[in-house]
N, C-alpha and C. Protein backbone atom coordinates (compact mmCIF):
# COMPACT_ATOMS: atom_id res chain seq x y z
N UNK A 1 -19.62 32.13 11.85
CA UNK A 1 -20.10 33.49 11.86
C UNK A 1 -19.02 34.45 11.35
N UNK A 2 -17.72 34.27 11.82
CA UNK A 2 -16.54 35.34 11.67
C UNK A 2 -16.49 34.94 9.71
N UNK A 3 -16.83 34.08 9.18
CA UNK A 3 -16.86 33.64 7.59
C UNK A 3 -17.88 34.85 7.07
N UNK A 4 -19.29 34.56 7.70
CA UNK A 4 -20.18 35.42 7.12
C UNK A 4 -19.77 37.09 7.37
N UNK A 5 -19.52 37.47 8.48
CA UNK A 5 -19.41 38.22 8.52
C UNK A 5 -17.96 39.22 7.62
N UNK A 6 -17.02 38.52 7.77
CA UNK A 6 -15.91 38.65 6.30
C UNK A 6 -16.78 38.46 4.96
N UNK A 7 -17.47 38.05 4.74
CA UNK A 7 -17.96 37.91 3.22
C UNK A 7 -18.90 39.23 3.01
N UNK A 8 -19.64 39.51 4.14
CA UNK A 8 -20.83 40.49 4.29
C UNK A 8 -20.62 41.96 4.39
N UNK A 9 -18.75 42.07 4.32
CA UNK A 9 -18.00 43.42 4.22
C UNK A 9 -17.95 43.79 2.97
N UNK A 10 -18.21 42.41 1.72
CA UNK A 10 -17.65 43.37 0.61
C UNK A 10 -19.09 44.08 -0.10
N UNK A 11 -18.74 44.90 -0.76
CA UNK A 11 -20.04 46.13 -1.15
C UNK A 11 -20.79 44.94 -2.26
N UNK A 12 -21.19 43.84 -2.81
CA UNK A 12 -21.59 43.16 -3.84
C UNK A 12 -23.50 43.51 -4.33
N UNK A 13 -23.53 44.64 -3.59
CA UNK A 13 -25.31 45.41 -3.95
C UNK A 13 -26.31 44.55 -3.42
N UNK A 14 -26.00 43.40 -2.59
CA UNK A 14 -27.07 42.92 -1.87
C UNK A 14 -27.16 42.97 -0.52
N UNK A 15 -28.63 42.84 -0.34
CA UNK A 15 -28.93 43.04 1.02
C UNK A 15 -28.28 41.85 2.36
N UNK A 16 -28.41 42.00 3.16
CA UNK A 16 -27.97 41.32 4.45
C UNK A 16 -28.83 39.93 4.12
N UNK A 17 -30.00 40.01 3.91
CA UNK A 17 -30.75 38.72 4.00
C UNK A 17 -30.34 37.69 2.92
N UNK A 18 -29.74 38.41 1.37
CA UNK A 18 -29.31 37.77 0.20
C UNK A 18 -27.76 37.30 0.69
N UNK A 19 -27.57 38.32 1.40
CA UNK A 19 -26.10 37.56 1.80
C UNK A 19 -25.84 36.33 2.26
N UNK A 20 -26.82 36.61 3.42
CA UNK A 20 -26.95 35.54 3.97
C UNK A 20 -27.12 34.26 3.49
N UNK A 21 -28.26 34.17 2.37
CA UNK A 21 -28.55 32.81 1.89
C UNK A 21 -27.85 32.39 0.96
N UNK A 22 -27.08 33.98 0.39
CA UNK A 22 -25.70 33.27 -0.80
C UNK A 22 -24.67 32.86 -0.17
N UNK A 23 -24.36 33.20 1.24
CA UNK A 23 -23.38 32.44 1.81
C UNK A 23 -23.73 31.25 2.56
N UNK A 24 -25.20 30.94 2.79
CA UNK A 24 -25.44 29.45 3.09
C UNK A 24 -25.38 28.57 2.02
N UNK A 25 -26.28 28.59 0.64
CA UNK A 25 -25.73 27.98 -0.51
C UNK A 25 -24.44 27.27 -0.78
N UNK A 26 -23.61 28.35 -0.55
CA UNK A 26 -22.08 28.43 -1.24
C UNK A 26 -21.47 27.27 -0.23
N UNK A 27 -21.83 27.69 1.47
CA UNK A 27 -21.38 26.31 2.27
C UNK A 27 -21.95 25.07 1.93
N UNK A 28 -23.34 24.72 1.61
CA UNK A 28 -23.80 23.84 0.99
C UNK A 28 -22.92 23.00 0.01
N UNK A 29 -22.99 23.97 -1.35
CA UNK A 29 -22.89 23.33 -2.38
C UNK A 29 -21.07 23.07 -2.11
N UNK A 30 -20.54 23.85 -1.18
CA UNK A 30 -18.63 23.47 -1.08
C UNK A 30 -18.70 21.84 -0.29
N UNK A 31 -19.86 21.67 0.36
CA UNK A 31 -19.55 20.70 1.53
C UNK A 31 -20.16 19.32 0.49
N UNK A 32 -21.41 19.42 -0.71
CA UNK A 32 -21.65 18.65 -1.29
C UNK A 32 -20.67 18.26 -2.49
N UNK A 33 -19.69 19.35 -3.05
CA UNK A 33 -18.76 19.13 -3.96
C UNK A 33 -17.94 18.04 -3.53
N UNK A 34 -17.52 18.58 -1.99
CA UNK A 34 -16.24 17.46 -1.28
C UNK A 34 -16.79 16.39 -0.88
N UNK A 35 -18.11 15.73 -0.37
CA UNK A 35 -18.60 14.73 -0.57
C UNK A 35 -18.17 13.87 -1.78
N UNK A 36 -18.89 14.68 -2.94
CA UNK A 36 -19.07 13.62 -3.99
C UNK A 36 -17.32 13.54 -4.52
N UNK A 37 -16.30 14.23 -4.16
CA UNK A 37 -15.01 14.20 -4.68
C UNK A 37 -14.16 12.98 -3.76
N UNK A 38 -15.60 13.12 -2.08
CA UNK A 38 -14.50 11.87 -1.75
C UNK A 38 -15.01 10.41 -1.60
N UNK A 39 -16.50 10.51 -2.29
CA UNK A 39 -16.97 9.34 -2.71
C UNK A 39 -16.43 8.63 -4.37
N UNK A 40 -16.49 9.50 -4.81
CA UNK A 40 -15.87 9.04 -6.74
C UNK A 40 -14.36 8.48 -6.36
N UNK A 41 -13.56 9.63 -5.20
CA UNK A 41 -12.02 8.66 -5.11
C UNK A 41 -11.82 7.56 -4.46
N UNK A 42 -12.93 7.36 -3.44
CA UNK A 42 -13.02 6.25 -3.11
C UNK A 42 -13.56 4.95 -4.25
N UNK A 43 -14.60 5.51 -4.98
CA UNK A 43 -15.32 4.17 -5.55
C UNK A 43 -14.06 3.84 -6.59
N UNK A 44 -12.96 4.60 -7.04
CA UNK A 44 -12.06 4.44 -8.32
C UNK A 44 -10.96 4.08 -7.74
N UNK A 45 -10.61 4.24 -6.71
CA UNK A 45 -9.26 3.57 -5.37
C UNK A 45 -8.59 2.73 -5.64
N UNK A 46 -10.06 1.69 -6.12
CA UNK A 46 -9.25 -0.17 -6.04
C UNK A 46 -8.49 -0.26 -6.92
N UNK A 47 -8.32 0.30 -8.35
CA UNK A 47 -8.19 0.06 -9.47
C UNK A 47 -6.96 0.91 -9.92
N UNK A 48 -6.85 1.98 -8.71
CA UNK A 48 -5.95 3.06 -9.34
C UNK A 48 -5.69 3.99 -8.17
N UNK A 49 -5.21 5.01 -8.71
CA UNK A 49 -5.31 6.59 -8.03
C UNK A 49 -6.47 7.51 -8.80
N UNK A 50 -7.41 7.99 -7.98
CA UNK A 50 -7.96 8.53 -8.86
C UNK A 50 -7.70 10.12 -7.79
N UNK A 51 -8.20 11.05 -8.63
CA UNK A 51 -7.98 12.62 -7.98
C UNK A 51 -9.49 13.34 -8.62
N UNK A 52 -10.00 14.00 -7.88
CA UNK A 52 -11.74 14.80 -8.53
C UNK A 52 -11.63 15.61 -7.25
N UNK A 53 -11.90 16.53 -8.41
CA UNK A 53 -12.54 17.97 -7.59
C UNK A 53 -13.44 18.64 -8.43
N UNK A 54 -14.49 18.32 -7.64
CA UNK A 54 -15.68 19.06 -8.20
C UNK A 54 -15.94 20.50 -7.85
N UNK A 55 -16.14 21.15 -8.81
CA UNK A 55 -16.39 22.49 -8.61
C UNK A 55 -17.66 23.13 -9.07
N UNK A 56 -18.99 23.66 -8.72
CA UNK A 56 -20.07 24.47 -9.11
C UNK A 56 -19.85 25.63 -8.36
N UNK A 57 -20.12 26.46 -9.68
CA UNK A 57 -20.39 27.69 -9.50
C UNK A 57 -21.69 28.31 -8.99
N UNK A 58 -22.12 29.28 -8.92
CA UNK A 58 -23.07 30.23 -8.05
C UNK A 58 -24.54 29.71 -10.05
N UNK A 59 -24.27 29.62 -10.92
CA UNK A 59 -24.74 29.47 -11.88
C UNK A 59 -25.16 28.05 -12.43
N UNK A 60 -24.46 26.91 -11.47
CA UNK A 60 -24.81 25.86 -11.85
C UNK A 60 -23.26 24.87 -12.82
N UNK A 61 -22.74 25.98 -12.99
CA UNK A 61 -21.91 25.67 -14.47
C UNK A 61 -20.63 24.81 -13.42
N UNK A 62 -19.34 23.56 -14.20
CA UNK A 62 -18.72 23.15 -13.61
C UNK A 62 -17.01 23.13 -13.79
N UNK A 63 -17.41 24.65 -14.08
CA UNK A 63 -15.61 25.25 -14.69
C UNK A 63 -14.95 25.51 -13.47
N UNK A 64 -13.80 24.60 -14.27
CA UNK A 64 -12.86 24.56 -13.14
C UNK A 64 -12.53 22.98 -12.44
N UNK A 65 -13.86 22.23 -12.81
CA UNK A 65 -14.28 20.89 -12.31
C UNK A 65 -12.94 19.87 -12.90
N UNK A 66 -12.24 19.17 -12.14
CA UNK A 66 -10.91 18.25 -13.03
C UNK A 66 -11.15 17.15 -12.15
N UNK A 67 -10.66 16.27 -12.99
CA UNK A 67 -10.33 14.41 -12.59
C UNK A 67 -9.47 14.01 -13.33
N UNK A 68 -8.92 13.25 -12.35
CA UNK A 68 -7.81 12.08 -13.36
C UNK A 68 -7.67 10.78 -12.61
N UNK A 69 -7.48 9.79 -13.19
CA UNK A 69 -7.47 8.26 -12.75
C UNK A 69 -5.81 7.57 -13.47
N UNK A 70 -5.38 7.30 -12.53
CA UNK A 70 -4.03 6.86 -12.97
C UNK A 70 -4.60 4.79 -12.35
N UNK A 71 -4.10 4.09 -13.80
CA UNK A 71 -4.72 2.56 -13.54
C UNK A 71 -3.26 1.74 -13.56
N UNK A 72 -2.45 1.51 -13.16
CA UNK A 72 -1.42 0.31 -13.18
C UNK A 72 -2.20 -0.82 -13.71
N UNK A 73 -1.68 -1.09 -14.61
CA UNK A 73 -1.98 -2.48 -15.81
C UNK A 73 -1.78 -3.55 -15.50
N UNK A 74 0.02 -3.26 -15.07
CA UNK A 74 0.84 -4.28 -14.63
C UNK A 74 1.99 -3.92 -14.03
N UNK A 75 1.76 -4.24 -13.08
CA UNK A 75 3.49 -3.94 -12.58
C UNK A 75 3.87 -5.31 -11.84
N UNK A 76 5.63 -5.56 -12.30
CA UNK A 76 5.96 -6.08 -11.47
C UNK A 76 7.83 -5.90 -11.22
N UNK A 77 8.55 -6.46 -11.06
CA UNK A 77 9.58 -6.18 -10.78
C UNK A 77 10.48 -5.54 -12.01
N UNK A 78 10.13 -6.01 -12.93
CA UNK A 78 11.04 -5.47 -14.43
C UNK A 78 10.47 -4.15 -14.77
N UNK A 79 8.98 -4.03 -14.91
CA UNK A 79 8.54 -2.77 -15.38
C UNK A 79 6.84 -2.41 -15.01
N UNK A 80 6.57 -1.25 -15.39
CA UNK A 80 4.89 -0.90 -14.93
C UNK A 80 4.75 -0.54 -16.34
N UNK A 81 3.26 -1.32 -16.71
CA UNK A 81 2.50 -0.56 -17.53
C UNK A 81 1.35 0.26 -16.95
N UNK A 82 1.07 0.88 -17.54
CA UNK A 82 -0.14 2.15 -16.85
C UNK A 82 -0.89 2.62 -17.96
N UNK A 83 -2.47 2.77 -17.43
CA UNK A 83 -2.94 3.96 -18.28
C UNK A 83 -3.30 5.39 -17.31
N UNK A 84 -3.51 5.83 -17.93
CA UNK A 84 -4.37 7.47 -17.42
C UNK A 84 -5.28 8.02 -18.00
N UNK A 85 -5.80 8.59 -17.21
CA UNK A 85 -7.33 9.05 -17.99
C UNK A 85 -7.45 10.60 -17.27
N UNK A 86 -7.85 11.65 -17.90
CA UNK A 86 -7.68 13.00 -17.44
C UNK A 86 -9.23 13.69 -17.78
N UNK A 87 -9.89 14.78 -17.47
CA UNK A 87 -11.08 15.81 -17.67
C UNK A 87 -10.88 16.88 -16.77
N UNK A 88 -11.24 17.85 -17.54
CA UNK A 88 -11.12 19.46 -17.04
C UNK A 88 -11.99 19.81 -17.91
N UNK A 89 -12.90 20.80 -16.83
CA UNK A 89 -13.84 21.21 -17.49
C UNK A 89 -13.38 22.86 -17.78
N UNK A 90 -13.15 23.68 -18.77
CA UNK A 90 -12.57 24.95 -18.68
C UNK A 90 -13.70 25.95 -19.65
N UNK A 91 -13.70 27.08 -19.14
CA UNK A 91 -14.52 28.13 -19.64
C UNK A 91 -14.98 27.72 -21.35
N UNK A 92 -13.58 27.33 -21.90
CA UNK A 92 -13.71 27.26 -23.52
C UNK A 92 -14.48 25.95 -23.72
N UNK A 93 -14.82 25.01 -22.91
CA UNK A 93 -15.28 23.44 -23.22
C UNK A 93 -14.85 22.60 -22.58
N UNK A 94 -14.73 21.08 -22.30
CA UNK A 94 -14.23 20.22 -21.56
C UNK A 94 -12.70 19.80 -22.46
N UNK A 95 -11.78 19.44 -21.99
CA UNK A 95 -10.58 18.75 -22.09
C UNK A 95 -10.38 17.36 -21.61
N UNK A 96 -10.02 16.66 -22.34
CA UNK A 96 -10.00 15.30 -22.03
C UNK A 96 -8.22 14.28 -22.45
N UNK A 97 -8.03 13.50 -21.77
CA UNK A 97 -6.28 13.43 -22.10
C UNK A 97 -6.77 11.63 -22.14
N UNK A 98 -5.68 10.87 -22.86
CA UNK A 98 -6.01 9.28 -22.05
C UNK A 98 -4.37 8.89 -22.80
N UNK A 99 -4.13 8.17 -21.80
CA UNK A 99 -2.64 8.18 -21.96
C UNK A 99 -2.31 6.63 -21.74
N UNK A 100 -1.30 6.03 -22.50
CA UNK A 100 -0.80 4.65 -21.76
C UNK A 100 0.88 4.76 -22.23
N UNK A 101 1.52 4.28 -20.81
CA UNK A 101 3.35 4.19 -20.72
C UNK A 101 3.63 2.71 -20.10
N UNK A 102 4.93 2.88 -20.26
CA UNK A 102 5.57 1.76 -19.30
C UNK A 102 6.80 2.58 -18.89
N UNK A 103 7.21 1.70 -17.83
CA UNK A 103 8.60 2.18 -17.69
C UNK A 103 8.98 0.92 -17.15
N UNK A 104 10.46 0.62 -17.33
CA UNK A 104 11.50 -0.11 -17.64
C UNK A 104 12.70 -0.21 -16.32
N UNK A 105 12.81 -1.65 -15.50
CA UNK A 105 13.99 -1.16 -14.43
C UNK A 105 15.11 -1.78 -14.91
N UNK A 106 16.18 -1.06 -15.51
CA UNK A 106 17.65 -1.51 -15.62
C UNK A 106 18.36 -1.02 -15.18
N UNK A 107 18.81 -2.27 -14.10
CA UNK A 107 20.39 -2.04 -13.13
C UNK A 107 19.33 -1.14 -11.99
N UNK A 108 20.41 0.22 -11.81
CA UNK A 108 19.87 1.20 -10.90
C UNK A 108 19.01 2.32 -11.47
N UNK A 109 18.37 1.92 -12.93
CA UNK A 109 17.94 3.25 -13.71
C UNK A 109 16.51 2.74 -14.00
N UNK A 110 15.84 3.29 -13.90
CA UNK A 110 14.30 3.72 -14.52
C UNK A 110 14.47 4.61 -15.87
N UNK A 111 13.92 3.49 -17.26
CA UNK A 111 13.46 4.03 -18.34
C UNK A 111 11.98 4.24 -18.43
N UNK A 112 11.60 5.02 -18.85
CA UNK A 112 10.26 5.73 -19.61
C UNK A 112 10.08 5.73 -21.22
């Protein structure tokens, strides 16, 4: 209640009843975003690190929305190979990254 009622202070030209259901929505769709952000990191877990945060707006649209999946190839005592995989969804279009490294253990030093 102390949420709605902080949200229901600012002047945004709608009535009490629109408030109301734009601030039930908004809990909705925040509580279904973090669902599906902690079902996708779970289903991508085994394989990697994965990170998602889903974001919808009041419009449907999913700016702002990012993931990334980091996959170890191989690792073992000498070195890790890895890939990565990246998406951001941003006002101008989606962004997309995919990356593969190793790094190297000699002596007491880590090469990249």
């Amino acid at each position: 209640m102390k949420d709605f009622g902080e949200t229901s202070m600012n002047d945004n030209g709608l009535d009490t009843g629109e408030q109301a259901k734009a601030f039930a929505l908004g809990k909705v769709r925040d509580a279904l975003s973090q669902q599906v952000n902690q079902h996708v990191e779970s289903w991508l877990s085994p394989w990697g690190n994965a990170s998602v945060d889903v974001k919808v707006d009041n419009e449907g649209h999913f700016t702002g929305s990012r993931g990334s999946w980091f996959v170890p190839l191989q690792d073992n005592d000498r070195y890790l190979t890895w890939s990565q995989l990246g998406l951001t969804q941003q006002d101008d279009g989606l962004v997309s990254n995919v990356g593969v490294g190793q790094r190297w253990a000699r002596g007491n030093w880590l090469v990249v």
